[in-house]
Protein backbone atom coordinates (compact mmCIF):
# COMPACT_ATOMS: atom_id res chain seq x y z
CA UNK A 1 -1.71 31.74 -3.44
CA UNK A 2 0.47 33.81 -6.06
CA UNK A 3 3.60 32.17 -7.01
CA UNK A 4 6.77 34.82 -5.88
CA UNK A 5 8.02 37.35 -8.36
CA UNK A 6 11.42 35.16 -8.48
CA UNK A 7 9.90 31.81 -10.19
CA UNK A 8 11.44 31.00 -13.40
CA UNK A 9 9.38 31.38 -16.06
CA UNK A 10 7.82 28.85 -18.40
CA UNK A 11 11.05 28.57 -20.78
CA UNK A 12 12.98 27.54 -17.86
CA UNK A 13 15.24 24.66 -18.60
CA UNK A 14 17.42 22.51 -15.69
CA UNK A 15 20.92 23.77 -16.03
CA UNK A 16 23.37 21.29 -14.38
CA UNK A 17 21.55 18.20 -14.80
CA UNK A 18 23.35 16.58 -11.59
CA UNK A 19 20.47 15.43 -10.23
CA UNK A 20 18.24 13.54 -11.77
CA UNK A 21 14.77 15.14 -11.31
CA UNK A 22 11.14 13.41 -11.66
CA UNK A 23 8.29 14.40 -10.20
CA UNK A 24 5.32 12.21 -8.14
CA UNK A 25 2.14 13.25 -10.95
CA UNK A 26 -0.29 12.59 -8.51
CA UNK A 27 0.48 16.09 -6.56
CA UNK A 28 -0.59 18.11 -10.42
CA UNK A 29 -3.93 16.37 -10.35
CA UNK A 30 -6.63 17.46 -11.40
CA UNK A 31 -4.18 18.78 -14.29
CA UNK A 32 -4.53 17.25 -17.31
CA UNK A 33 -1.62 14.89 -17.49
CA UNK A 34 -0.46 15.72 -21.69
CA UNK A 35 -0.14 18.87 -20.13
CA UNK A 36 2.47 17.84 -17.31
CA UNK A 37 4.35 15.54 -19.53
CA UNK A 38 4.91 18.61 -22.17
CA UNK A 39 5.84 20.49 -19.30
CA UNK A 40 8.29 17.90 -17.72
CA UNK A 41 9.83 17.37 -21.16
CA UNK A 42 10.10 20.96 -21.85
CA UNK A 43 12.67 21.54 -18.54
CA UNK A 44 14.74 18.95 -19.18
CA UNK A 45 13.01 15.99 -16.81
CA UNK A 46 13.64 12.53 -18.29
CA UNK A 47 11.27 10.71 -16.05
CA UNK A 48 7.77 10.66 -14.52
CA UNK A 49 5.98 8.60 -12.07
CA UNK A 50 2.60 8.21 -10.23
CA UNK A 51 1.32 7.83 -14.19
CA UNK A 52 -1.47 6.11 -14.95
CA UNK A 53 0.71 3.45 -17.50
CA UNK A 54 -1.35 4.28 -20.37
CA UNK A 55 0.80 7.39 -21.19
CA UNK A 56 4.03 5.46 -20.80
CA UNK A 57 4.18 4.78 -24.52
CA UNK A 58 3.55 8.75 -24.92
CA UNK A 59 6.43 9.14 -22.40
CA UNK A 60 8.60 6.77 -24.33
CA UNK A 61 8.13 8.98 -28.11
CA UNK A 62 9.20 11.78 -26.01
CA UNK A 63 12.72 9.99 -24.85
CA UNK A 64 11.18 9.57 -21.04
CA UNK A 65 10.70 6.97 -18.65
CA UNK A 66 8.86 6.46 -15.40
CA UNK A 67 12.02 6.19 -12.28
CA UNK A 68 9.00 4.26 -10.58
CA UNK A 69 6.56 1.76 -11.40
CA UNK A 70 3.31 1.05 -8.54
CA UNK A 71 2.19 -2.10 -7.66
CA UNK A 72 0.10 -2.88 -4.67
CA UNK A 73 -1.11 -0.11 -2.12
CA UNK A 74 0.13 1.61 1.54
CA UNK A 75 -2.91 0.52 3.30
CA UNK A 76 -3.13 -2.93 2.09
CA UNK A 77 0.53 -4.35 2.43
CA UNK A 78 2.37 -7.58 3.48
CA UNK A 79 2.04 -6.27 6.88
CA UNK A 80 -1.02 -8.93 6.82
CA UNK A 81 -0.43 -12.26 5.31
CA UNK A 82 -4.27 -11.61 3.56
CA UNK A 83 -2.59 -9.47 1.63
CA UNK A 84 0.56 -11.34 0.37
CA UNK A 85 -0.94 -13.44 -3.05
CA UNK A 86 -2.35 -9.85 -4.69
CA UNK A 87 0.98 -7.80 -2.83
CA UNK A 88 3.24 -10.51 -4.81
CA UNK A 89 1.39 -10.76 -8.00
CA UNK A 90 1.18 -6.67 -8.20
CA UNK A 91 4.88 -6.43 -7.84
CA UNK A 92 5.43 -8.96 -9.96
CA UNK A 93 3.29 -7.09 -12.87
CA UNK A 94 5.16 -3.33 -11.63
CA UNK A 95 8.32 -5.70 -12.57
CA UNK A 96 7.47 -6.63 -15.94
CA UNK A 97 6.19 -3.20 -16.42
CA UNK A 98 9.14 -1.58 -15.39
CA UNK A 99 11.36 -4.12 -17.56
CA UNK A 100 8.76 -3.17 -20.90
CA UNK A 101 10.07 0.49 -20.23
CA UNK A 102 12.93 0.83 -18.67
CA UNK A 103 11.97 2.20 -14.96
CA UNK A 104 14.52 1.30 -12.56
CA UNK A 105 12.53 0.16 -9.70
CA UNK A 106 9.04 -0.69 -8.24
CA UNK A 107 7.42 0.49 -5.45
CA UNK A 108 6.65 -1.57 -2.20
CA UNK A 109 4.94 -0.59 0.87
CA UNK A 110 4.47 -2.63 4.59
CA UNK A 111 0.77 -1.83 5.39
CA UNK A 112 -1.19 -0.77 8.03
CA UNK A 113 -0.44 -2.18 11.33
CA UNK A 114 -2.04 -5.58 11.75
CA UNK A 115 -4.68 -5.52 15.50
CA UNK A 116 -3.38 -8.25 17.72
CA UNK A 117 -0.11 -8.48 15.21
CA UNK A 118 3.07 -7.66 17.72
CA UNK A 119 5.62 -5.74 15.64
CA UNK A 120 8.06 -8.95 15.17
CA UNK A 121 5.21 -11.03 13.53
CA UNK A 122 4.07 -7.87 11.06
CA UNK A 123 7.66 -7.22 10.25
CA UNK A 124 8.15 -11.17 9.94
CA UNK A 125 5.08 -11.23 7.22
CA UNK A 126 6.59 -8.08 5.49
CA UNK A 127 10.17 -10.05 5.22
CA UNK A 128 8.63 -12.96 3.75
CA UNK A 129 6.61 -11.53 1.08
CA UNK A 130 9.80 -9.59 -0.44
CA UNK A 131 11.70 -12.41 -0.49
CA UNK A 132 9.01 -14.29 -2.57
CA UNK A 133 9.66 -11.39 -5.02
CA UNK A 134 13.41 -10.97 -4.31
CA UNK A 135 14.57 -13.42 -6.86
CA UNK A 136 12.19 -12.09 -9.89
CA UNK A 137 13.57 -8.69 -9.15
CA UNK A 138 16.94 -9.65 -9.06
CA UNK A 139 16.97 -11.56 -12.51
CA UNK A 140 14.88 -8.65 -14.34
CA UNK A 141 17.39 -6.18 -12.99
CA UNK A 142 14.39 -4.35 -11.24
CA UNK A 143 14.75 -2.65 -7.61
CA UNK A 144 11.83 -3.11 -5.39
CA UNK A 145 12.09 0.36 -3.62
CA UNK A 146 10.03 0.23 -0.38
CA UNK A 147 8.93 3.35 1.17
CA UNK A 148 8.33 4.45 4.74
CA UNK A 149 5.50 7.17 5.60
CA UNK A 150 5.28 9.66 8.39
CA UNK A 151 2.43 8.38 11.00
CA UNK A 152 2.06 11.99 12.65
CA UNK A 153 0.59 14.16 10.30
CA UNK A 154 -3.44 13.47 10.67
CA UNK A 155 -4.63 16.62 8.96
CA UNK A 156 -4.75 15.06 5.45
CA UNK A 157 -4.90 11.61 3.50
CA UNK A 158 -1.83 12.32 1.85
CA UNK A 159 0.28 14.31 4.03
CA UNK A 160 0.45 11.34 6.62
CA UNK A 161 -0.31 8.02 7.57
CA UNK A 162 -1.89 6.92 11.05
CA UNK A 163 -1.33 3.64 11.68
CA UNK A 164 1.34 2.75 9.12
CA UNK A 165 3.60 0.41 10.03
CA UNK A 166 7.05 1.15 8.62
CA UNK A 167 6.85 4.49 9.54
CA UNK A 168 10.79 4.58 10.63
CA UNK A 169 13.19 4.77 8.19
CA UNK A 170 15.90 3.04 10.54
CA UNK A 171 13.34 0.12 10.98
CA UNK A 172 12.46 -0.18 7.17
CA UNK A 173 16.32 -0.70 6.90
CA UNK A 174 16.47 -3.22 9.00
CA UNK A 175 13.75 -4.88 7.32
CA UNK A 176 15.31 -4.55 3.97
CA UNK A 177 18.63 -6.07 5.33
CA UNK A 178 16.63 -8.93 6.56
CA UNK A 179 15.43 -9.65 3.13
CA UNK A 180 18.88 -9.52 2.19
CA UNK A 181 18.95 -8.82 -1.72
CA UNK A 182 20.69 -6.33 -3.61
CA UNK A 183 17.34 -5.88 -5.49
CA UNK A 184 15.50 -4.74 -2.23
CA UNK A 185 15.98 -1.06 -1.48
CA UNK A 186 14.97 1.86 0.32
CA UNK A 187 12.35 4.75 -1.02
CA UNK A 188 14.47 7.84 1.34
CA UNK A 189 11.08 10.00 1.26
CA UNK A 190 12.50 13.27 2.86
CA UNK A 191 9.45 14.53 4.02
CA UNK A 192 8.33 12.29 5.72
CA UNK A 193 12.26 11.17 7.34
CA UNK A 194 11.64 14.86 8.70
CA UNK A 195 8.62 14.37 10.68
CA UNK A 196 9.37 10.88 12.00
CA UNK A 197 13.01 10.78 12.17
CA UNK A 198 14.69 14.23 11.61
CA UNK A 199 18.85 14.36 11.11
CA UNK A 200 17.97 14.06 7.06
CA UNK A 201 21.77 14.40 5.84
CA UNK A 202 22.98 12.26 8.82
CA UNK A 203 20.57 9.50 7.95
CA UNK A 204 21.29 9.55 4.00
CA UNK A 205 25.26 8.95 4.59
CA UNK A 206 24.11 6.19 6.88
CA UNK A 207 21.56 4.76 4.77
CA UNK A 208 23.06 5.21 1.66
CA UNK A 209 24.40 2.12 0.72
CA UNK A 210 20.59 0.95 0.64
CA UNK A 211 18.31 3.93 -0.93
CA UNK A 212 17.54 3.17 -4.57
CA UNK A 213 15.00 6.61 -4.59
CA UNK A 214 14.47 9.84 -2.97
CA UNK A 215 11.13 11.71 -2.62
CA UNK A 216 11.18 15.26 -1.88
CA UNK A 217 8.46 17.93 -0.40
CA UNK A 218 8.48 20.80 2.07
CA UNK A 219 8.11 20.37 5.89
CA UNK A 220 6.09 21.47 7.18
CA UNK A 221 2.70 21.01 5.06
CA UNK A 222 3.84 18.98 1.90
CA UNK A 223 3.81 22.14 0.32
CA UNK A 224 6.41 23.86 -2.08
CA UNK A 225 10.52 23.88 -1.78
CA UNK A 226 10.89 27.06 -0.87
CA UNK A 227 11.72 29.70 2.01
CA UNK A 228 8.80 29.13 4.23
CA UNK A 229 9.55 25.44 5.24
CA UNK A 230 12.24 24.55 7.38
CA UNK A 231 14.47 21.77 5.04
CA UNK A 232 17.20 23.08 3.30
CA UNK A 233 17.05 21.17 -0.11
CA UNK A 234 20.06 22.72 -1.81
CA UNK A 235 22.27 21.45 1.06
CA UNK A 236 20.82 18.07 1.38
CA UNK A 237 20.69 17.92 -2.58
CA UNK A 238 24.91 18.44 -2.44
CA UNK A 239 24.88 15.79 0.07
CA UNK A 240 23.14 13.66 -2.16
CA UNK A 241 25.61 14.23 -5.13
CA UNK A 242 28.62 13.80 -2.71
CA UNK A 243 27.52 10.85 -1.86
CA UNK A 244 27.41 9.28 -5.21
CA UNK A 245 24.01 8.70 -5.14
CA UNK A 246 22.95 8.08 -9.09
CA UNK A 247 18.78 7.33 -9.20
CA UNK A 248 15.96 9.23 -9.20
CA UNK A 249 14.96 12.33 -6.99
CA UNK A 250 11.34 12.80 -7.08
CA UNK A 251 9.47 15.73 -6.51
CA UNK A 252 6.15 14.46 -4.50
CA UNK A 253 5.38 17.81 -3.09
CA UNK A 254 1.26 19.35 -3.14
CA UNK A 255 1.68 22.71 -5.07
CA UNK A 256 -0.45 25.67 -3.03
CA UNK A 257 0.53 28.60 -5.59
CA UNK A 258 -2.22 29.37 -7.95
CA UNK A 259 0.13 28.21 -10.59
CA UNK A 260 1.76 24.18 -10.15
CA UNK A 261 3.81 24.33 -12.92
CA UNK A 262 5.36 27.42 -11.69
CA UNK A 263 5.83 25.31 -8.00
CA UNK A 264 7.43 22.62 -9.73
CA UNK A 265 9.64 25.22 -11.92
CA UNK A 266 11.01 26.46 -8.81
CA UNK A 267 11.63 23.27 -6.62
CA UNK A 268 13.32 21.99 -9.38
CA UNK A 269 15.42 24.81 -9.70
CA UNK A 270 16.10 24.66 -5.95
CA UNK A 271 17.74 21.10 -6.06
CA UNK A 272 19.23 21.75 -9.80
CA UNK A 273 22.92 22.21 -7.34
């Protein structure tokens, strides 16, 4: 699809700076990634993420930093206590990784739902494994950011999630609470708080003592920030700001103009309030 005749062009540069934009690299593939960096830098974008760690020294010569380090998987989370020894040594390793460069935080995930698990005992085995990690994060000065995913959407791998367990952002609070550190925060993905949840603004000013990143993307479809989805991102972006908030705002959304560069041009543009 064409990008619109209104895109800014490729000198575009982010003019207030309130925000502080990233953008999820995975959604450019198959892109070459020098290319998205240079392009990044060129706007004004300070920080990448979803990058393969090899070009974080190449981020780092250009003054940028990833506002998220991975670690272990959505599918294969603490949900099941299989999974806690490589969940805890992967977040440990996204820790160091994020102390070697500067990232704020690391991502965390629950898992799939567990068969013959009830809810209590998967949400028990997620609490347990963070708090095994709780203490490392909280003396490197490292967020573990967890994220919750939209278990609707069945028309693509990475538009949604079937059989995700933390798929409710007021239940992925309440298991960060239970962890109880400072350190452990929530990954406010507003996509996929739309499908699940809904009430986006409502739901920031109540969650907001707890969200240490924000993901952005167009509902419906994952697609592009822009006029044919029904979010309002400059609205929800001032919300953000009046808030306080101060991290990252990522843009994780799956570009369907011809031209991805130009989609990320815009959307940026669109939450640069």
């Amino acid at each position: 699809m064409p990008a619109p005749a209104d895109v800014p062009g490729a000198d575009y540069k982010i003019q207030h700076g309130r925000i502080r934009h990233s953008v999820m690299s995975w959604c450019f593939k198959p892109m070459p990634m020098e290319q998205l960096i240079d392009a990044c830098q060129a706007m004004g974008m300070t920080a990448m993420e979803g990058i393969d760690k090899a070009f974080y020294p190449e981020m780092r010569k250009r003054g940028m930093k990833p506002s998220l380090v991975g670690s272990h998987g959505f599918k294969d989370g603490p949900s099941s206590r299989e999974n806690h020894a490589a969940c805890i040594a992967k977040m440990r390793e996204g820790i160091d990784l994020a102390v070697e460069y500067g990232a704020p935080g690391v991502i965390t995930f629950t898992g799939m739902r567990v068969k013959d698990l009830s809810d209590e005992q998967m949400a028990k085995n997620c609490v347990d494994c963070w708090k095994e990690v709780a203490g490392y994060a909280e003396e490197k000065g490292v967020n573990l950011c967890m994220e919750h995913l939209n278990s609707r959407d069945n028309t693509h791998p990475m538009k949604g999630h079937p059989g995700y367990f933390g798929d409710h952002v007021d239940f992925c609070v309440d298991l960060i609470n239970r962890v109880g550190s400072p350190r452990m925060k929530l990954l406010f993905d507003i996509y996929h708080v739309q499908i699940m949840d809904g009430d986006v603004i409502r739901r920031l000013r109540q969650h907001i003592g707890t969200i240490g990143h924000i993901h952005t993307a167009g509902v419906p479809g994952r697609g592009e920030i822009d006029g044919t989805q029904e979010l309002n991102y400059p609205a929800i972006m001032r919300a953000i700001l009046e808030l306080g908030y101060k991290g990252y705002t990522a843009h994780e959304f799956i570009p369907t103009w011809d031209d991805g560069l130009a989609s990320l041009r815009h959307g940026v543009r669109m939450c640069d309030v």
